[in-house]
PDB file of N, CA and C in Angstrom:
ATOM      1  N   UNK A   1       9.862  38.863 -76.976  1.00  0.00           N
ATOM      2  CA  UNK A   1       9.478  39.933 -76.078  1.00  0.00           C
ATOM      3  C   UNK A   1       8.496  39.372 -75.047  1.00  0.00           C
ATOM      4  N   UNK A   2       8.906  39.682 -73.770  1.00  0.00           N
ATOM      5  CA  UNK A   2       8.261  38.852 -72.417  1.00  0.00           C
ATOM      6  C   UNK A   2       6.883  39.733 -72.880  1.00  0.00           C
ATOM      7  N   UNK A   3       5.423  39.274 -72.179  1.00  0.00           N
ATOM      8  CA  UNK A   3       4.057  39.742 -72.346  1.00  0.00           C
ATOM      9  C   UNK A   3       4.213  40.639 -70.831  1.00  0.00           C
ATOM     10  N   UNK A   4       4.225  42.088 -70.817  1.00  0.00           N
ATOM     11  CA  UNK A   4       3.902  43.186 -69.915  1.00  0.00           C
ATOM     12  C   UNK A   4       2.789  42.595 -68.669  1.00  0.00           C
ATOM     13  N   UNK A   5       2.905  42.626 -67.634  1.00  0.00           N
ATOM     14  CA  UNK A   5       2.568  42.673 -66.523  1.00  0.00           C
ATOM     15  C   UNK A   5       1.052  43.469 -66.330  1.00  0.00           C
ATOM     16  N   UNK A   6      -0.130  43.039 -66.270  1.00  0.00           N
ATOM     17  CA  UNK A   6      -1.434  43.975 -66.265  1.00  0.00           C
ATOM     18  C   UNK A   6      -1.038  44.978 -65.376  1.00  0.00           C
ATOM     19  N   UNK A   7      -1.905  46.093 -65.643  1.00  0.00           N
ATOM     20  CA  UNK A   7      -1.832  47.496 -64.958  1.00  0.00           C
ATOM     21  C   UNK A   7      -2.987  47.763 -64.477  1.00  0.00           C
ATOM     22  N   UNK A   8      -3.241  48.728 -63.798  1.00  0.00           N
ATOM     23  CA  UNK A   8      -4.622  49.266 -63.362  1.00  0.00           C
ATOM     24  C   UNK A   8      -5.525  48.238 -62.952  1.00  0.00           C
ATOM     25  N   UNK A   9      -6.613  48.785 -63.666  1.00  0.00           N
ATOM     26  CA  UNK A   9      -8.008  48.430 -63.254  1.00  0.00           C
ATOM     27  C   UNK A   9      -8.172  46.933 -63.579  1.00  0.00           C
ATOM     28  N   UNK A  10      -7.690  46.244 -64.612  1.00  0.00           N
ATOM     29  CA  UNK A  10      -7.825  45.454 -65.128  1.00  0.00           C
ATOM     30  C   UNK A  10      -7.079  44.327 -64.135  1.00  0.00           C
ATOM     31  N   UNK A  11      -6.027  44.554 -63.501  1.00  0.00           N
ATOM     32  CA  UNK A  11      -4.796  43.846 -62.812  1.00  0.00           C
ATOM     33  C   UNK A  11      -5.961  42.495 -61.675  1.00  0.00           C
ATOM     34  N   UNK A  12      -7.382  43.314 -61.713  1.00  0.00           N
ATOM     35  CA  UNK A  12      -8.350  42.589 -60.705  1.00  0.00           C
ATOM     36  C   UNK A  12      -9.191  41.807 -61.375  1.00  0.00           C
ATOM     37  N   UNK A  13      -9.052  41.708 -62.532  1.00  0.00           N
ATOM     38  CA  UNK A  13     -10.643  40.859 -63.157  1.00  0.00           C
ATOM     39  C   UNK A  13     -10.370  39.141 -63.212  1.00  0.00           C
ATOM     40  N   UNK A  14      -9.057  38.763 -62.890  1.00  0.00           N
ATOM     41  CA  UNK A  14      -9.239  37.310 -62.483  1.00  0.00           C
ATOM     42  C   UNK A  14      -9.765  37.584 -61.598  1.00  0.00           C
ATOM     43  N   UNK A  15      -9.214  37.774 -60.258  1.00  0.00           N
ATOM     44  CA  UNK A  15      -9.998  37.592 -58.918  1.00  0.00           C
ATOM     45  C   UNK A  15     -11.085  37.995 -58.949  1.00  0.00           C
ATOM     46  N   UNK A  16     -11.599  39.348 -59.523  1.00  0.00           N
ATOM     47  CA  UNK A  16     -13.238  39.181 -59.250  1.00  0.00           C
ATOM     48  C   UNK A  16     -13.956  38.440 -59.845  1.00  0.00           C
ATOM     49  N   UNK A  17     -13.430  38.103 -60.815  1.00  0.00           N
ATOM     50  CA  UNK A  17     -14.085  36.325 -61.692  1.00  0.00           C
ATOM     51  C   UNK A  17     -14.441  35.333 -60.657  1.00  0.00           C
ATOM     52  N   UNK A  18     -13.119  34.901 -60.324  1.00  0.00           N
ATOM     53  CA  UNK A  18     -13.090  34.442 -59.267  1.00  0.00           C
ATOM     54  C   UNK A  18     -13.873  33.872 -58.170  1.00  0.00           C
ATOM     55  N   UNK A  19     -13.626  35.244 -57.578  1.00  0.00           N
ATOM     56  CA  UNK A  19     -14.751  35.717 -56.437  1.00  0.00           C
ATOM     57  C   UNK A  19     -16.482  35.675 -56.648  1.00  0.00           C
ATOM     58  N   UNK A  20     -16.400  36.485 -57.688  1.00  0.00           N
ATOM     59  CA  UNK A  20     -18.452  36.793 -57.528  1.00  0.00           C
ATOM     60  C   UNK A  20     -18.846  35.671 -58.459  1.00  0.00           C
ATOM     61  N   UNK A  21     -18.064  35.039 -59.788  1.00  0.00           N
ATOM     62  CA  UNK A  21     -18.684  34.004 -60.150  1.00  0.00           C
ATOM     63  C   UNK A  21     -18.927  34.209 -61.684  1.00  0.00           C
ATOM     64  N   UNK A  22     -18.941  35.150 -62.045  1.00  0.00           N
ATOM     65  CA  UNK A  22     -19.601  36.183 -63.022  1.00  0.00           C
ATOM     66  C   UNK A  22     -18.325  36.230 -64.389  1.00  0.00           C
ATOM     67  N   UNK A  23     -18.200  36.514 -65.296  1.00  0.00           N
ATOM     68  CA  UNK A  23     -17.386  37.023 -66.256  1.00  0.00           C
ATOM     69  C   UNK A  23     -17.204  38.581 -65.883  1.00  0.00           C
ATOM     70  N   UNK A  24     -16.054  39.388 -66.454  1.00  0.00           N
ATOM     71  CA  UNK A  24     -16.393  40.704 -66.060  1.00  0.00           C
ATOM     72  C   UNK A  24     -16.558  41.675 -66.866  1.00  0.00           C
ATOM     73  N   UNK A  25     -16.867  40.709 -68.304  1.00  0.00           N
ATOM     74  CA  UNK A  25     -17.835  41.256 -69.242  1.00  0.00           C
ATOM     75  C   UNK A  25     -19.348  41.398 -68.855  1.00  0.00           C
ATOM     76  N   UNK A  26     -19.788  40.621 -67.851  1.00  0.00           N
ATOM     77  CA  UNK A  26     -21.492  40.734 -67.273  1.00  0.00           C
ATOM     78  C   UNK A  26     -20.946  41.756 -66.489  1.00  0.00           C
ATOM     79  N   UNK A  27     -20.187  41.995 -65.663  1.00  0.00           N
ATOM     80  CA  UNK A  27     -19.634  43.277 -64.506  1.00  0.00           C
ATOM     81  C   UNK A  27     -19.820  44.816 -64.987  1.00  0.00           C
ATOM     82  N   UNK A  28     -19.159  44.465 -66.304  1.00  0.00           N
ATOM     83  CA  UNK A  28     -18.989  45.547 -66.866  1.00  0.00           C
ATOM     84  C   UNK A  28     -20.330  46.108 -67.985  1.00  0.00           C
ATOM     85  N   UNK A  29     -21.317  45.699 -68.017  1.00  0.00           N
ATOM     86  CA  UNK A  29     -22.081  45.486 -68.684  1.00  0.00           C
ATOM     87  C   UNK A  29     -23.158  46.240 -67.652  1.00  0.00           C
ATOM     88  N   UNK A  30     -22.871  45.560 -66.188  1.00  0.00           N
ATOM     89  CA  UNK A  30     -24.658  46.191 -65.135  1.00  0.00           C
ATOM     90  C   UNK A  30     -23.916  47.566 -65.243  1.00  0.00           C
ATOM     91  N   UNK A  31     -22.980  47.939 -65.091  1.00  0.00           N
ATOM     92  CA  UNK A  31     -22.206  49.422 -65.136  1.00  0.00           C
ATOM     93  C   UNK A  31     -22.297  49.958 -66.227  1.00  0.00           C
ATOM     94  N   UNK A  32     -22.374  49.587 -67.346  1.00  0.00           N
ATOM     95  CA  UNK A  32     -23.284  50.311 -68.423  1.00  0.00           C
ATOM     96  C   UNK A  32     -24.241  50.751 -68.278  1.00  0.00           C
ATOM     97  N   UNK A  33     -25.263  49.755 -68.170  1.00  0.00           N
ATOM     98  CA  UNK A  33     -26.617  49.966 -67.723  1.00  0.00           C
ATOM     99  C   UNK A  33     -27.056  50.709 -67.032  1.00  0.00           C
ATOM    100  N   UNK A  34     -26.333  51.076 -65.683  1.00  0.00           N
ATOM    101  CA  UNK A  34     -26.913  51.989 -64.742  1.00  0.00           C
ATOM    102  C   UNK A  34     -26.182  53.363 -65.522  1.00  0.00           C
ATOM    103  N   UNK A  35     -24.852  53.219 -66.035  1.00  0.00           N
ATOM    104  CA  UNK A  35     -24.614  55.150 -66.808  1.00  0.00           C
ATOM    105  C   UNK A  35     -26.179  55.882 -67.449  1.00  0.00           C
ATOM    106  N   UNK A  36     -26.096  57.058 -66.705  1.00  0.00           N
ATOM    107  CA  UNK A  36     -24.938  57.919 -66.522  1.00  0.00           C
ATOM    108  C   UNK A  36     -24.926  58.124 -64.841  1.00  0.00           C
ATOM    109  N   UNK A  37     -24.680  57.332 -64.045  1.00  0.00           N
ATOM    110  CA  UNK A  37     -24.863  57.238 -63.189  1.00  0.00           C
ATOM    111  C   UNK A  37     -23.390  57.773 -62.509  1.00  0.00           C
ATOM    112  N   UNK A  38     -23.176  58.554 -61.744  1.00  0.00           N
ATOM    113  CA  UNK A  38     -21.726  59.086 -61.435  1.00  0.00           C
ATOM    114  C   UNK A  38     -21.094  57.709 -60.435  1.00  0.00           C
ATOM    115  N   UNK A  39     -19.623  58.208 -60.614  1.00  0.00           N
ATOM    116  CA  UNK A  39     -18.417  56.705 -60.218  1.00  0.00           C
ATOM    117  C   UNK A  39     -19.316  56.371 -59.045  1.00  0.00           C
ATOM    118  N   UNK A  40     -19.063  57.003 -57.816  1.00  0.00           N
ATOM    119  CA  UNK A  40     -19.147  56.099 -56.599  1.00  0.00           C
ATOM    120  C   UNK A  40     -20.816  56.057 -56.597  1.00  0.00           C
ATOM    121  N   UNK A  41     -21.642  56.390 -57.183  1.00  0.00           N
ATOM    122  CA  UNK A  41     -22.851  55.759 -57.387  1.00  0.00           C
ATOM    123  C   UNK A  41     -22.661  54.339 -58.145  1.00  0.00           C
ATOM    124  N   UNK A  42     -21.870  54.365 -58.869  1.00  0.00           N
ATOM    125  CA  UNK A  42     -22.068  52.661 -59.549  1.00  0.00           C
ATOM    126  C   UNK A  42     -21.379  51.712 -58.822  1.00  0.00           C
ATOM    127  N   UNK A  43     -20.337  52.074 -57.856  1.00  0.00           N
ATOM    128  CA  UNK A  43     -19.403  51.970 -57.356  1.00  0.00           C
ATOM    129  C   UNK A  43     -20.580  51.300 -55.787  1.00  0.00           C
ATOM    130  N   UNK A  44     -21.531  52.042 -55.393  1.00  0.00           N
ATOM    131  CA  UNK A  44     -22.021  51.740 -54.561  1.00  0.00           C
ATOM    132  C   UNK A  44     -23.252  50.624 -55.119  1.00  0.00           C
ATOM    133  N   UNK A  45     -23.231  50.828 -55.888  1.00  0.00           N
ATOM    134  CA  UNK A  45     -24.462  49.845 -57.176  1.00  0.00           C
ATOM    135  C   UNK A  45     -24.249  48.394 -57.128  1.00  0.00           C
ATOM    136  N   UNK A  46     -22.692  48.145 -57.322  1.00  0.00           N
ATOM    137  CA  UNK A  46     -21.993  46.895 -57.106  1.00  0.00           C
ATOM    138  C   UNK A  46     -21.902  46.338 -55.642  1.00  0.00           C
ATOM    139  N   UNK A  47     -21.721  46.992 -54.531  1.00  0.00           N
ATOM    140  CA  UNK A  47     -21.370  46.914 -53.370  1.00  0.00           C
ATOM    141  C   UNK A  47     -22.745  46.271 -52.489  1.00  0.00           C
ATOM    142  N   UNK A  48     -23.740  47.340 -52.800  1.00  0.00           N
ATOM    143  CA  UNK A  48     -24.603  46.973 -52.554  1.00  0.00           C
ATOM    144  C   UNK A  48     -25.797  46.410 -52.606  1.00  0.00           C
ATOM    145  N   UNK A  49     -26.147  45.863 -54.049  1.00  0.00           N
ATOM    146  CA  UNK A  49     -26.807  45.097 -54.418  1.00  0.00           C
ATOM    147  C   UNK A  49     -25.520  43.799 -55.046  1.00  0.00           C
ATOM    148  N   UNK A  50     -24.550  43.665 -55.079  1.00  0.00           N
ATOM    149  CA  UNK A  50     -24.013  42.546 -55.758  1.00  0.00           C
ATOM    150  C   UNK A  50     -23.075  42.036 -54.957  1.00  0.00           C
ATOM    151  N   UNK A  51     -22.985  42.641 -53.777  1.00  0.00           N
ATOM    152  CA  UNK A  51     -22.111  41.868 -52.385  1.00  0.00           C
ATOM    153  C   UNK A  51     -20.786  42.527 -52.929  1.00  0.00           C
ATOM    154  N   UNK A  52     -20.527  42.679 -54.009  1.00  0.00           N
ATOM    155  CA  UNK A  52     -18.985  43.297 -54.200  1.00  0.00           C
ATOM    156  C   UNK A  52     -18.072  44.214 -53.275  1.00  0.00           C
ATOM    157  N   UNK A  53     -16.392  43.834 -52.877  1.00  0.00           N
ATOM    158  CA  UNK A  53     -15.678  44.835 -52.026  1.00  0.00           C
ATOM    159  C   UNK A  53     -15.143  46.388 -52.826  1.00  0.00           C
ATOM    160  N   UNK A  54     -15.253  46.849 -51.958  1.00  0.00           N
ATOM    161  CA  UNK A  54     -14.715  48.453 -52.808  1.00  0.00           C
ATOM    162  C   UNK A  54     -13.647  48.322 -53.671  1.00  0.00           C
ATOM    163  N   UNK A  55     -13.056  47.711 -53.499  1.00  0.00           N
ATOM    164  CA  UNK A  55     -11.561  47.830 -54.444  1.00  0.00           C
ATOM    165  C   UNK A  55     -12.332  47.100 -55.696  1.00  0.00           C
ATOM    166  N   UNK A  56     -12.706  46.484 -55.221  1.00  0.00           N
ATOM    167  CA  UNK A  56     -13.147  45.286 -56.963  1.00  0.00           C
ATOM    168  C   UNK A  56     -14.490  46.338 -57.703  1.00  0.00           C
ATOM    169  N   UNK A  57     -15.476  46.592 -56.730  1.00  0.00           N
ATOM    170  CA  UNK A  57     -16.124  47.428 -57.605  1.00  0.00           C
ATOM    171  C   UNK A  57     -15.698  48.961 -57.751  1.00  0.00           C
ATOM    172  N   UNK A  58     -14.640  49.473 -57.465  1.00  0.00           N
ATOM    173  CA  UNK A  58     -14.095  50.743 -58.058  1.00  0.00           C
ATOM    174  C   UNK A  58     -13.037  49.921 -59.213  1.00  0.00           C
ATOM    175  N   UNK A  59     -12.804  48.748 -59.617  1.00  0.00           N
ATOM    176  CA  UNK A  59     -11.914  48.521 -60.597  1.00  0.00           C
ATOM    177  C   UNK A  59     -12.842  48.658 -61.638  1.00  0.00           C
ATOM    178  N   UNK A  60     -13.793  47.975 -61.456  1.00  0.00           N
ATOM    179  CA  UNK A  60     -14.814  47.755 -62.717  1.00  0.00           C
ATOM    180  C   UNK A  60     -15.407  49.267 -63.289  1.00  0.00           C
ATOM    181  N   UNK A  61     -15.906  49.869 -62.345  1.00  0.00           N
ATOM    182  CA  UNK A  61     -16.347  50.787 -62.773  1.00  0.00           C
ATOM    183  C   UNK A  61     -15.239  51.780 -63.415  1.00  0.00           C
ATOM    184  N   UNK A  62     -14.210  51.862 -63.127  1.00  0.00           N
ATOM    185  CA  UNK A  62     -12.725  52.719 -63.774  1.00  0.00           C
ATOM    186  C   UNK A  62     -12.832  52.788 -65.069  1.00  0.00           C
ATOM    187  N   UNK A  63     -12.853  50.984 -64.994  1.00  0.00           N
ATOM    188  CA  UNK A  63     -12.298  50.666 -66.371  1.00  0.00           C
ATOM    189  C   UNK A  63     -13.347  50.576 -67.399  1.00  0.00           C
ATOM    190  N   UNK A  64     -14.355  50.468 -67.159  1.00  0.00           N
ATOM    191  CA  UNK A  64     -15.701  50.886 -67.619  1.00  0.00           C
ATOM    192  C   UNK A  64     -15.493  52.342 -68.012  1.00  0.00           C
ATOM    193  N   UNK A  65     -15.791  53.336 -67.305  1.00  0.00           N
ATOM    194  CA  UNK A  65     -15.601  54.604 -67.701  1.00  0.00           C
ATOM    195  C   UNK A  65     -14.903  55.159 -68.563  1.00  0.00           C
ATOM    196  N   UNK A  66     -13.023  54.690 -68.253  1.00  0.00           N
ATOM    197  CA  UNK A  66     -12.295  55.472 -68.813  1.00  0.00           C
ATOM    198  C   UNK A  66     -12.004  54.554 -70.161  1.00  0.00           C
ATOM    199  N   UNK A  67     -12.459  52.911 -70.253  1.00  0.00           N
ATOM    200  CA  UNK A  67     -12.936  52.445 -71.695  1.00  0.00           C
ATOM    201  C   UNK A  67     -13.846  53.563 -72.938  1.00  0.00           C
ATOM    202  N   UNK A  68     -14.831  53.820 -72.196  1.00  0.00           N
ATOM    203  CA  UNK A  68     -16.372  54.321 -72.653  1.00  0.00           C
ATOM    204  C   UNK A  68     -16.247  56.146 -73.027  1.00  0.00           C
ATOM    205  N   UNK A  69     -15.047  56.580 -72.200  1.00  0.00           N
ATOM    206  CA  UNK A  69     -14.598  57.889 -72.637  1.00  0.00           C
ATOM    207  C   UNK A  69     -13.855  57.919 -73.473  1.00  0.00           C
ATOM    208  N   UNK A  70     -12.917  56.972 -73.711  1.00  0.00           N
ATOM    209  CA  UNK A  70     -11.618  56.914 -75.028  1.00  0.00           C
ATOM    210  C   UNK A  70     -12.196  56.357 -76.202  1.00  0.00           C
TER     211      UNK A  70
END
C-alpha cells in the first residue's frame, strides 16, 4: 500500500523547517505558549515577531489548535 500524500496543515512543515530554521515542534510549541490566544492573534504572533509568511504561520497555528481540540 503506496504511503498517502500529506494533507492540510501539515503538507507545509518541511518548508517551514526549511525556511525559518527551526523544527516545527519549537513552532508549535511558541503557539502553545501564547494559547489561549485566538487564531489570527497567534497567527499574527508568528508573523510578527518571527518573520513568518501568512500561509506558514496560519498552518502552524491550525494544526496546533485543531491537534489540542481533538
Amino acid at each position: 500500500m503506496a504511503d498517502e500524500p500529506i494533507k492540510g496543515p501539515a503538507y507545509y512543515f518541511p518548508s517551514i523547517e526549511k525556511k525559518y530554521g527551526r523544527p516545527i515542534g519549537e513552532w508549535q510549541e511558541l503557539v502553545r505558549k501564547a494559547l489561549p490566544a485566538k487564531h489570527m492573534e497567534l497567527v499574527a504572533l508568528l508573523k510578527d515577531e518571527h518573520g513568518m509568511g501568512h500561509g506558514h504561520a496560519n498552518a502552524v497555528v491550525a494544526h496546533v489548535l485543531a491537534a489540542d481540540k481533538g
